[in-house]
Protein backbone atom coordinates (compact mmCIF):
# COMPACT_ATOMS: atom_id res chain seq x y z
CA UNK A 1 14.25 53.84 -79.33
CA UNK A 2 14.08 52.33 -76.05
CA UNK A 3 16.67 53.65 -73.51
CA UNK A 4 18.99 51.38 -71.46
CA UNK A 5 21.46 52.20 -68.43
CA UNK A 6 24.10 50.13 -67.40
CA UNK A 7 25.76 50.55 -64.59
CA UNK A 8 29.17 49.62 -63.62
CA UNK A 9 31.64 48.88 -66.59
CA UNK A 10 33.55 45.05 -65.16
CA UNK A 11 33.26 42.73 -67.95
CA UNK A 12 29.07 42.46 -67.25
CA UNK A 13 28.43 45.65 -67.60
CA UNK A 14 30.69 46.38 -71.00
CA UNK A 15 29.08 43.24 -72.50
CA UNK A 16 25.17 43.91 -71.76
CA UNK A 17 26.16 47.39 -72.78
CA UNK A 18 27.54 46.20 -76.33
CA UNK A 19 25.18 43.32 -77.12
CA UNK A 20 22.20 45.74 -76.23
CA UNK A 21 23.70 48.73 -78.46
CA UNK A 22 24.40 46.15 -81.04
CA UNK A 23 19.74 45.05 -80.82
CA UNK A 24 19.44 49.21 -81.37
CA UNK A 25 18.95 49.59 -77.97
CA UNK A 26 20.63 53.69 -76.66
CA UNK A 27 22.42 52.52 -73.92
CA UNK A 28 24.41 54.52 -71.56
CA UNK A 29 27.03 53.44 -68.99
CA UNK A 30 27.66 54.69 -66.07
CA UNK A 31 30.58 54.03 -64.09
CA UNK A 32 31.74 55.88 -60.58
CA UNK A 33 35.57 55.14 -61.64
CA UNK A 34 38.24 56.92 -63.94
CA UNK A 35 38.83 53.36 -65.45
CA UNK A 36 36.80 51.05 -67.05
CA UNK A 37 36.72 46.97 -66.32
CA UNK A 38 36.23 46.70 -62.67
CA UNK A 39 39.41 43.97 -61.52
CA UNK A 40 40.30 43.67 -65.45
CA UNK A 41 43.40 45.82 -65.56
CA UNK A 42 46.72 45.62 -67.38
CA UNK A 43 49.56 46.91 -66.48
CA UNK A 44 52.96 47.63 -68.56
CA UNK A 45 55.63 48.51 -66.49
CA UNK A 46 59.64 47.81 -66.93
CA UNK A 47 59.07 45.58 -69.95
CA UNK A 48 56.84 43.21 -68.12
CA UNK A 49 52.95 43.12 -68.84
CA UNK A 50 51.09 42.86 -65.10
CA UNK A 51 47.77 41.77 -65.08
CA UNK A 52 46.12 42.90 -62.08
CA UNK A 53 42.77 41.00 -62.52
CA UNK A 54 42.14 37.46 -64.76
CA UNK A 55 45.24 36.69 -66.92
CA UNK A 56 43.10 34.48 -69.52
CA UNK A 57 39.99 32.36 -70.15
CA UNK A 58 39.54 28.86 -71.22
CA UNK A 59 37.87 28.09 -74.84
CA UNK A 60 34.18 28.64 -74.90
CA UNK A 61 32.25 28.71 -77.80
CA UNK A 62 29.86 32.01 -76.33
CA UNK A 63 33.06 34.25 -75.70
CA UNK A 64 35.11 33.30 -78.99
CA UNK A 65 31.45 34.20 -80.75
CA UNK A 66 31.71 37.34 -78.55
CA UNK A 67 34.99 38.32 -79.33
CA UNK A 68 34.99 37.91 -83.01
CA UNK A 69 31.32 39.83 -83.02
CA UNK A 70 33.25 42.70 -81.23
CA UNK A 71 36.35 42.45 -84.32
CA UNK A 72 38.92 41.84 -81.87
CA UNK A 73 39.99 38.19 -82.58
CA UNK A 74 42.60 39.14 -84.21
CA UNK A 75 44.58 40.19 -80.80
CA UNK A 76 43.65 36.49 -79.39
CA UNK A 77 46.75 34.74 -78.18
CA UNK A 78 46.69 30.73 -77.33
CA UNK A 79 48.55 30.06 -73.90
CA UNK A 80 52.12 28.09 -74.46
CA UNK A 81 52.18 24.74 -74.19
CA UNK A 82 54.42 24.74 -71.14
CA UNK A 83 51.28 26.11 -69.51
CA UNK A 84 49.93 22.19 -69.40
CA UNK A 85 52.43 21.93 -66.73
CA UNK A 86 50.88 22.17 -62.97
CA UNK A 87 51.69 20.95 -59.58
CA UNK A 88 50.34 20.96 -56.29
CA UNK A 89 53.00 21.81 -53.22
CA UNK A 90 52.58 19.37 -50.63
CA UNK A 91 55.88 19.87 -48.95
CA UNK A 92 57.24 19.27 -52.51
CA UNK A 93 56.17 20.16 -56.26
CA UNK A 94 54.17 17.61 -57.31
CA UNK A 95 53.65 17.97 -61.27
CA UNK A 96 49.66 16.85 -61.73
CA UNK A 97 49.55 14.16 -64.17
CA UNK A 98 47.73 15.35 -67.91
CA UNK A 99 46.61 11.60 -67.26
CA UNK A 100 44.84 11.46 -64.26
CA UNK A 101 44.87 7.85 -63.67
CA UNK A 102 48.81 7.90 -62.81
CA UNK A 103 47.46 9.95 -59.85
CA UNK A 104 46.72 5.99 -58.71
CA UNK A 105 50.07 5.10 -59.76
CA UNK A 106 52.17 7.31 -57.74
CA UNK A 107 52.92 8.52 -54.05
CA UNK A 108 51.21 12.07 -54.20
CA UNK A 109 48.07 9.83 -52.44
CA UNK A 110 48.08 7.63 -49.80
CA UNK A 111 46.75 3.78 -50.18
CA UNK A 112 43.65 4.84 -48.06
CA UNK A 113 42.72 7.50 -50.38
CA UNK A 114 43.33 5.35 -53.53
CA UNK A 115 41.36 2.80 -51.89
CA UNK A 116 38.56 5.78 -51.36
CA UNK A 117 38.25 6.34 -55.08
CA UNK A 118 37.96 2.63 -56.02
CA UNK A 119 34.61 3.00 -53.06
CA UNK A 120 33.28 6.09 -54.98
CA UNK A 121 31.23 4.39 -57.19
CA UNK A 122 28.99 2.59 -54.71
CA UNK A 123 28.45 5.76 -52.28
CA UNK A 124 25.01 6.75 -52.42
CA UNK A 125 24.33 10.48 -54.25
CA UNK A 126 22.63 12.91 -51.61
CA UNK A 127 20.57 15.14 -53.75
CA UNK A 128 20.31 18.35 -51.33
CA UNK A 129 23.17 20.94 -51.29
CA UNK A 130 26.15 20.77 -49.10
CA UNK A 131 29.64 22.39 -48.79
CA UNK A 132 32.32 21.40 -51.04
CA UNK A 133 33.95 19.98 -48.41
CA UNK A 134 31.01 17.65 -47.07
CA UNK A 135 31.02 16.48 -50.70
CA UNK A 136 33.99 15.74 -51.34
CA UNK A 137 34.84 13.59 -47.88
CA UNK A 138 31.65 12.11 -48.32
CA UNK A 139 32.44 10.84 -51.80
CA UNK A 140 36.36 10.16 -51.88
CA UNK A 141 38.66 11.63 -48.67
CA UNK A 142 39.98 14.32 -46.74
CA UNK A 143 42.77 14.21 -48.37
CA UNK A 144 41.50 14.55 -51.64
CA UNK A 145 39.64 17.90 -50.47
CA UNK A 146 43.08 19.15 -49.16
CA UNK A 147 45.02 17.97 -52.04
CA UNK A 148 43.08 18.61 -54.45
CA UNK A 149 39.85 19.97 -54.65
CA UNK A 150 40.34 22.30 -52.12
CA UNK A 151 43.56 24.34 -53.78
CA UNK A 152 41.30 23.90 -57.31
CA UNK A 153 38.57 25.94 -54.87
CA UNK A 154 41.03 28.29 -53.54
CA UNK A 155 42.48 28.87 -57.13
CA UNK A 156 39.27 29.37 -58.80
CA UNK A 157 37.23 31.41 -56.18
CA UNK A 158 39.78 32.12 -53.33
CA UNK A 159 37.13 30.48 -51.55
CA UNK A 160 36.57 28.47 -48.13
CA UNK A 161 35.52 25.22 -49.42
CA UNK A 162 34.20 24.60 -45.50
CA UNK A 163 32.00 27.23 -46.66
CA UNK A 164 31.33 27.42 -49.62
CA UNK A 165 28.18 25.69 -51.87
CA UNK A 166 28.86 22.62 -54.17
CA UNK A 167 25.54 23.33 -56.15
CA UNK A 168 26.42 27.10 -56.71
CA UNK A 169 29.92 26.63 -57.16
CA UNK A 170 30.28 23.34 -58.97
CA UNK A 171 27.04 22.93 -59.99
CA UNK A 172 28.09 20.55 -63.18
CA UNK A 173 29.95 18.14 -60.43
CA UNK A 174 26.76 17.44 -58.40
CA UNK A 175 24.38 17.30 -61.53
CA UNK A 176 26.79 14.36 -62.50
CA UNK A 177 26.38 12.93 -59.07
CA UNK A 178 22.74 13.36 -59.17
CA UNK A 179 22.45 11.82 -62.63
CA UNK A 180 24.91 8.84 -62.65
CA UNK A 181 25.06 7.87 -59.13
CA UNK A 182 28.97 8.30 -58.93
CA UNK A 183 31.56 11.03 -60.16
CA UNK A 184 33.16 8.11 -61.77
CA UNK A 185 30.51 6.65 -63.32
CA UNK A 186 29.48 9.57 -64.96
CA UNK A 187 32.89 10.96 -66.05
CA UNK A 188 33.95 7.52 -67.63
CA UNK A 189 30.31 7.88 -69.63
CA UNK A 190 30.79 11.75 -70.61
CA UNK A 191 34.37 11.18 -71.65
CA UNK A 192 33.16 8.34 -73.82
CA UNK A 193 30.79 10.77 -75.33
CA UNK A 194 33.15 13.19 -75.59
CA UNK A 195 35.72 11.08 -77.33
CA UNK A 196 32.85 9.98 -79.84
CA UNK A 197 31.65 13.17 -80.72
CA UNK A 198 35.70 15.05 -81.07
CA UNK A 199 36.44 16.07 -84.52
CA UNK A 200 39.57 15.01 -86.62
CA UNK A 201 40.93 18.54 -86.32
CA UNK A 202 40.92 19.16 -82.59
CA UNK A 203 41.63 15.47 -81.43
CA UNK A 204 41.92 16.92 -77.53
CA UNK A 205 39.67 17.09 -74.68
CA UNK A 206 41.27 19.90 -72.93
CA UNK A 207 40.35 23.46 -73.64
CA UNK A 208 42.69 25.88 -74.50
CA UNK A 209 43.77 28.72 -72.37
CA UNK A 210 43.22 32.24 -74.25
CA UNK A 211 44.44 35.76 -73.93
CA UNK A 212 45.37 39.22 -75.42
CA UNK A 213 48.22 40.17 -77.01
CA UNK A 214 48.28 43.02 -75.05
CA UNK A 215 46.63 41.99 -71.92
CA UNK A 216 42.74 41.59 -70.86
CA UNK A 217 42.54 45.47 -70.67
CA UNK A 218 42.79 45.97 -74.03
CA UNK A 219 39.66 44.03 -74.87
CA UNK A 220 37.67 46.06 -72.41
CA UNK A 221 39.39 49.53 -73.78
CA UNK A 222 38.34 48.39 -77.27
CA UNK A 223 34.77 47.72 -76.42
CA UNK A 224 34.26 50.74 -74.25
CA UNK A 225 35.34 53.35 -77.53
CA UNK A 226 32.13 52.18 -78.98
CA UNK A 227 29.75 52.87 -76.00
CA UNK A 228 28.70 55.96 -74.52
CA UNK A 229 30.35 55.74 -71.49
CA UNK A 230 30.46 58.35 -68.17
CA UNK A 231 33.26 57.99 -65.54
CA UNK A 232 32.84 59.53 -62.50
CA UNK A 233 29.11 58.98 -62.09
CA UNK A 234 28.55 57.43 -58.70
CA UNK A 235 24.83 55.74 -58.80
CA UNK A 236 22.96 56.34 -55.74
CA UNK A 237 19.97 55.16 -55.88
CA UNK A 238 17.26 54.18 -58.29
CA UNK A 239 13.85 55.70 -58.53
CA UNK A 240 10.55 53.74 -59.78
CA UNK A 241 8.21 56.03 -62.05
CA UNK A 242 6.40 55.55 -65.65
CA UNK A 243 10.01 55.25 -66.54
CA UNK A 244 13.55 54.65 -64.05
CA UNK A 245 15.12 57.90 -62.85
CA UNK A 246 18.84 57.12 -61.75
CA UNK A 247 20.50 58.96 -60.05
CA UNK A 248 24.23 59.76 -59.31
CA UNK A 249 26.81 62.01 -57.60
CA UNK A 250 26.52 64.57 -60.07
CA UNK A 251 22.94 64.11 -62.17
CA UNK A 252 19.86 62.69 -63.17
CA UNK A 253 18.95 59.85 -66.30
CA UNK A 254 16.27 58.55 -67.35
CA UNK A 255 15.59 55.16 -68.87
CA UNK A 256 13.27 51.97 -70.03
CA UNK A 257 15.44 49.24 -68.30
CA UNK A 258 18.63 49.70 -66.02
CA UNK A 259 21.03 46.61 -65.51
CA UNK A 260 22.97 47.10 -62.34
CA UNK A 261 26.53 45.24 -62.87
CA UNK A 262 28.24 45.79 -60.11
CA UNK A 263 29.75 44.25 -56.85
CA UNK A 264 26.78 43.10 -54.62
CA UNK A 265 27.52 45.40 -52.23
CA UNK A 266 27.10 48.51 -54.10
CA UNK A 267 24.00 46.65 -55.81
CA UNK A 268 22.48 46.89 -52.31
CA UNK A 269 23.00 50.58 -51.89
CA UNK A 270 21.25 51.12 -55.25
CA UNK A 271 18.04 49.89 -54.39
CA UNK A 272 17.65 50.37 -50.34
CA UNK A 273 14.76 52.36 -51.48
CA UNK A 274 13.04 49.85 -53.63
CA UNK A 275 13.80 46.54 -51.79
CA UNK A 276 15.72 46.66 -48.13
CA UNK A 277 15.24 43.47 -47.60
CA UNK A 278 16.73 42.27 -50.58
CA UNK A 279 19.59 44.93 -49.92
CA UNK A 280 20.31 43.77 -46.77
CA UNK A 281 20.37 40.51 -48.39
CA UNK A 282 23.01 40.96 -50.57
CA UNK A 283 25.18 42.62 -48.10
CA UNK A 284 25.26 39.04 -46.85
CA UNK A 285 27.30 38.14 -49.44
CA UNK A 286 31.21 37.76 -48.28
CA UNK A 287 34.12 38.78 -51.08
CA UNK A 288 36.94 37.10 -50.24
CA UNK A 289 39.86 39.92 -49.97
CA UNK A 290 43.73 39.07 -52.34
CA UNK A 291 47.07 40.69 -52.46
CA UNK A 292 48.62 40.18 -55.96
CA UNK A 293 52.02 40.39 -55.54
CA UNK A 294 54.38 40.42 -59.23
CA UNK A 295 58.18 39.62 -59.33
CA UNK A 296 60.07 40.46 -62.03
CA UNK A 297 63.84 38.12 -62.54
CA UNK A 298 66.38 37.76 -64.93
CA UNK A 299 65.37 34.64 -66.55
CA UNK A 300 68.95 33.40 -66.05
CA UNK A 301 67.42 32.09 -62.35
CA UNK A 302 64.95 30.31 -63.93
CA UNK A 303 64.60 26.79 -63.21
CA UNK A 304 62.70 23.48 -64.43
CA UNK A 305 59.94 24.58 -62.25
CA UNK A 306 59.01 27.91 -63.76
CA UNK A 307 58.49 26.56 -67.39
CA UNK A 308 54.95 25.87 -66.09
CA UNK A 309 51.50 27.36 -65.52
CA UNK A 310 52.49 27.41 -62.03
CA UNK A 311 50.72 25.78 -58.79
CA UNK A 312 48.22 25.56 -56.09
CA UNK A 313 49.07 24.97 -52.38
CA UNK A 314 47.79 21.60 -49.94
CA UNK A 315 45.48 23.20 -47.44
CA UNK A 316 47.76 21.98 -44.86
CA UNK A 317 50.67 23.70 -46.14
CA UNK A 318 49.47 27.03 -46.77
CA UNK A 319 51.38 29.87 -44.93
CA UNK A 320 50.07 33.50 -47.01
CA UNK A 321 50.00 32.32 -50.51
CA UNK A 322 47.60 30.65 -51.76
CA UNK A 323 48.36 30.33 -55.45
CA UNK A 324 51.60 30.82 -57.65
CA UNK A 325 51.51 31.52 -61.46
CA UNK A 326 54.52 32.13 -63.95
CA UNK A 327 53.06 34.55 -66.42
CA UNK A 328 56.17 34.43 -68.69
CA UNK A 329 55.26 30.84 -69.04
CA UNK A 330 51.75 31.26 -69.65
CA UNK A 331 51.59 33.65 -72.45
CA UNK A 332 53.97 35.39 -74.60
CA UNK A 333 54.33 39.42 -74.51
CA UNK A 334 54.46 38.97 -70.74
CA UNK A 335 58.23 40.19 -70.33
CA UNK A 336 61.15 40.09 -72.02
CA UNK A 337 62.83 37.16 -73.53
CA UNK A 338 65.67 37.18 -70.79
CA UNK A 339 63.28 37.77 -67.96
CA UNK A 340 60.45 36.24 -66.69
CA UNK A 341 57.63 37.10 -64.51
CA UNK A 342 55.99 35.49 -61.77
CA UNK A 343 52.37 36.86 -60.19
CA UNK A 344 51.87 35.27 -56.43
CA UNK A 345 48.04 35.79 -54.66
CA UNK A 346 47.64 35.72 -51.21
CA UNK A 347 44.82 35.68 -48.85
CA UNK A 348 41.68 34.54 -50.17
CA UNK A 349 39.20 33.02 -47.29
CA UNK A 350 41.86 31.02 -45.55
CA UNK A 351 44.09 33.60 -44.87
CA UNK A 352 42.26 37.06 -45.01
CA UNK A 353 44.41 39.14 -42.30
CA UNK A 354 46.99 39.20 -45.47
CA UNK A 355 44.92 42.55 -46.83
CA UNK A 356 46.38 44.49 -43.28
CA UNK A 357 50.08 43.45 -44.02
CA UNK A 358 51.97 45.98 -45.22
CA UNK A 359 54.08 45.98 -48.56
CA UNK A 360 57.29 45.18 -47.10
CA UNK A 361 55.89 42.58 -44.97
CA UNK A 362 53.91 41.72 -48.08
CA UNK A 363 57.28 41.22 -50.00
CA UNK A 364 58.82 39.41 -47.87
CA UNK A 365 55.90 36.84 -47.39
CA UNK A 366 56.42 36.40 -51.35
CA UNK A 367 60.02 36.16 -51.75
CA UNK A 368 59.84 33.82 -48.26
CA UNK A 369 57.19 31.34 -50.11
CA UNK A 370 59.20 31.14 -53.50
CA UNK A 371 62.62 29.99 -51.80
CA UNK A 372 60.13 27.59 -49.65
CA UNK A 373 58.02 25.89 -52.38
CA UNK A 374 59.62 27.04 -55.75
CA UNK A 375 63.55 26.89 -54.73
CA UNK A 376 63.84 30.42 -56.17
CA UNK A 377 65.99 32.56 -54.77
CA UNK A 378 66.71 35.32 -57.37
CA UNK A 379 67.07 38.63 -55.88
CA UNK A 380 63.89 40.32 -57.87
CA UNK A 381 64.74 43.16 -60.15
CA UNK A 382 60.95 44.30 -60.62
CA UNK A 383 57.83 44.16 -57.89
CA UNK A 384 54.36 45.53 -58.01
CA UNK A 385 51.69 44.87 -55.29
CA UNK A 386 47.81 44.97 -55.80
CA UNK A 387 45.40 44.92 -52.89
CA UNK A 388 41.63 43.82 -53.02
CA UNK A 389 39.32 43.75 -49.89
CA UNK A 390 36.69 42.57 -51.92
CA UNK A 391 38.28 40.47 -54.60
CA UNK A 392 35.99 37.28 -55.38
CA UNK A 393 32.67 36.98 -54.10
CA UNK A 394 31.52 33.69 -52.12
CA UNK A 395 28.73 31.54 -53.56
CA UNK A 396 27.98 30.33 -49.82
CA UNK A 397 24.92 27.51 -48.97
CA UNK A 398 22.35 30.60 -48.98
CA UNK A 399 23.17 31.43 -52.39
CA UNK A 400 20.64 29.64 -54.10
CA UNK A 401 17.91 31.60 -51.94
CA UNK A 402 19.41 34.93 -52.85
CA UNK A 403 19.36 34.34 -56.75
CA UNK A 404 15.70 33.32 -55.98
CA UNK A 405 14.47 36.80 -54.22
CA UNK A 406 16.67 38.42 -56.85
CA UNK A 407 14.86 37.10 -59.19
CA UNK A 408 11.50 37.53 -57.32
CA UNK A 409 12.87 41.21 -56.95
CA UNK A 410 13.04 41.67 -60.92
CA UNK A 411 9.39 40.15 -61.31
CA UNK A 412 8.08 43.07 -59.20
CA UNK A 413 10.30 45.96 -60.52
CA UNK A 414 10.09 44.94 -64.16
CA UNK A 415 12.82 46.49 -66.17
CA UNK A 416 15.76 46.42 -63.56
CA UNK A 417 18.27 43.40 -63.91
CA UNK A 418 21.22 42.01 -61.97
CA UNK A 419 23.86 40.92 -64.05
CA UNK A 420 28.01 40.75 -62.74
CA UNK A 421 29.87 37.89 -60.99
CA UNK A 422 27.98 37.69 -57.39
CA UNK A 423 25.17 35.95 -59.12
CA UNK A 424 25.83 33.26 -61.79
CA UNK A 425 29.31 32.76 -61.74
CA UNK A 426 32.67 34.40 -61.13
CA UNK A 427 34.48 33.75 -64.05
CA UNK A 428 35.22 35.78 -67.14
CA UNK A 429 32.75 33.01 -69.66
CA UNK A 430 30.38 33.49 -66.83
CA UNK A 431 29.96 36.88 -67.65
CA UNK A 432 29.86 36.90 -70.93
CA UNK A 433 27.70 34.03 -71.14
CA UNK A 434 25.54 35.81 -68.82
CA UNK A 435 24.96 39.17 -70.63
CA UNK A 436 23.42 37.35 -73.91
CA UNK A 437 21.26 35.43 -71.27
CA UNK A 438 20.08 39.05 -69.65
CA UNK A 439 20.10 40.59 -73.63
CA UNK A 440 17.37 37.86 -74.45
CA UNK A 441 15.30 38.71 -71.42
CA UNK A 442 15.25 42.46 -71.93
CA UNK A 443 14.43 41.77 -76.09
């Protein structure tokens, strides 16, 4: 039986780990933490459920298969339908429109702008990689980028989008570019194919927004009881003989393959002795750092706003925060029915000195932005404050040449894989969708 280690147990790691066990691979984890899940963590505290990492994940056909492989579909929970509600602050909440051609209609864009979109379709495509932000003036506006795109960019990846690579990031968005000559073009043609192809039964184009019962935690705590898994094991470096010695804090394994799944950063420690260059390499890559700050209210100071998903902030109007969601409104099991919680993230790449404020200063930052942009001002009867210095990481416009001499890297050292969000994708169907990809390749 051919022997696997997996290292690092984020929602990468605990996948490989379970999809390989599940071929007949023996698989250990190893994992320098008392915890397992990386950022996935779920708090319960004072009758409200805190998640301290990802609070959901939209429908996708790999991670529903996943989860129901796993047996654990029966804990799935559909987000509310309030959730469909989101707004931008521009000085005001603006609700976005589920239709997005009243975005036309209304004042939330100036004439020039409008103008701008009715343009898009004869702007020629550049096929070479750019920022987000050279895209998106190039195509529509400015003021699209602030307005929109760049929040979605903040929201998504806390990321600069001055920064930050359209191909790596929104790969999808310049493919249609590339292959319909226009963003409108090509969305009028997809959503025509989509609207063809929709069954009877689902009738939507939307995806749904899905969750846990008892929070994302308890997916990864349900997974991990059926691995062999080590806390405490901190990997330091990685040894290249007839078979891999690994080797941590406290001992010595052996194995066939190793998958590293963890933050680039500590992937770059790990194999200084096989590859500097590439280690130095992936130091290179910049995690953007987040304070989560959670308020808990008595739902009595609830108002129309807060039976939403929440909202996103105009670039221009940023101060700390950078995104604001209202769990309570999101999910069910998130508090009690007469209170309602509300988790706030600041920093990201705009605003990174927020990691150095204190909690007080922290606190009042949050309770500051909800009076400004949410009209809330409840005195809070519950607060918990997360830091991250190296929350997200940052798919920059030398991405593209690090997945290549990672790759390049795994040619040469056959039998030691990358897998984890600073490579293919940040999000929690990234990961998943990623681990079956890196399952295949070690089969």
């Amino acid at each position: 039986m051919k022997k696997v280690i997996v290292i690092g147990t984020g929602i990468s790691g605990i996948a490989c780990a379970y999809l390989l066990k599940k071929e007949g691979f023996d698989v250990l984890v190893l994992e320098k933490e008392k915890h397992n899940g990386g950022k996935i963590r779920t708090i319960k505290e004072n009758g409200y459920l805190i998640e301290a990492g990802p609070n959901g994940f939209l429908y996708n056909e790999t991670t529903i298969k996943f989860i129901e492989q796993a047996g654990f579909s029966q804990n799935l929970i559909q987000a509310n339908e309030s959730s469909n509600r989101k707004f931008i602050f521009d000085g005001r909440l603006y609700e976005i429109p589920q239709k997005q051609q009243k975005l036309i209609l209304d004042n939330f864009l100036s004439l020039k702008s409008k103008l701008a979109l009715l343009k898009e379709p004869f702007v020629k495509p550049n096929y070479d990689d750019e920022t987000v932000a050279e895209f998106v003036i190039r195509r529509l506006s400015k003021e699209f980028l602030d307005k929109l795109i760049g929040p979605m960019s903040l929201g998504i990846y806390a990321a600069d989008p001055y920064t930050m690579s359209i191909m790596s990031n929104f790969k999808r968005i310049k493919e249609i570019e590339s292959m319909y000559g226009s963003l409108i073009k090509g969305l009028i043609k997809l959503i025509r194919q989509k609207k063809a192809s929709a069954t009877a039964a689902s009738g939507s184009l939307t995806k749904q927004l899905y969750s846990f019962k008892d929070g994302m935690q308890s997916f990864i705590d349900h997974l991990s009881k059926s691995l062999n898994i080590l806390n405490g094991h901190c990997v330091k470096s990685i040894e290249k003989k007839s078979i891999f010695k690994v080797y941590t804090n406290i001992d010595c394994f052996e194995a066939d393959y190793v998958v590293l799944a963890t933050p680039a950063y500590i992937a770059a420690d790990i194999i200084y002795n096989l590859d500097k260059d590439l280690s130095d390499e992936l130091k290179t890559i910049p995690y953007s750092p987040i304070v989560l700050s959670a308020l808990g209210f008595d739902k009595k100071f609830a108002n129309s706003a807060t039976d939403s998903y929440g909202y996103l902030f105009d670039l221009n109007k940023i101060n700390y925060t950078i995104g604001v969601l209202f769990d309570s409104s999101i999910f069910k099991y998130r508090s009690h029915e007469d209170r309602f919680l509300v988790r706030m993230f600041l920093g990201g790449a705009l605003r990174p000195s927020v990691i150095f404020k204190n909690n007080l200063e922290i606190l009042q930052c949050s309770i500051a932005e909800l009076q400004r942009s949410a009209n809330i001002y409840a005195p809070f009867e519950y607060y918990k404050i997360i830091k991250y210095t190296h929350a997200i990481p940052q798919y920059l416009m030398n991405h593209k040449q690090i997945i290549n001499d990672l790759q390049t890297f795994e040619s040469k050292h056959r039998g030691i894989y990358f897998v984890g969000n600073a490579f293919y994708g940040v999000g929690f169907n990234d990961c998943i969708s990623n681990a079956y990809n890196l399952v295949e390749k070690i089969k």
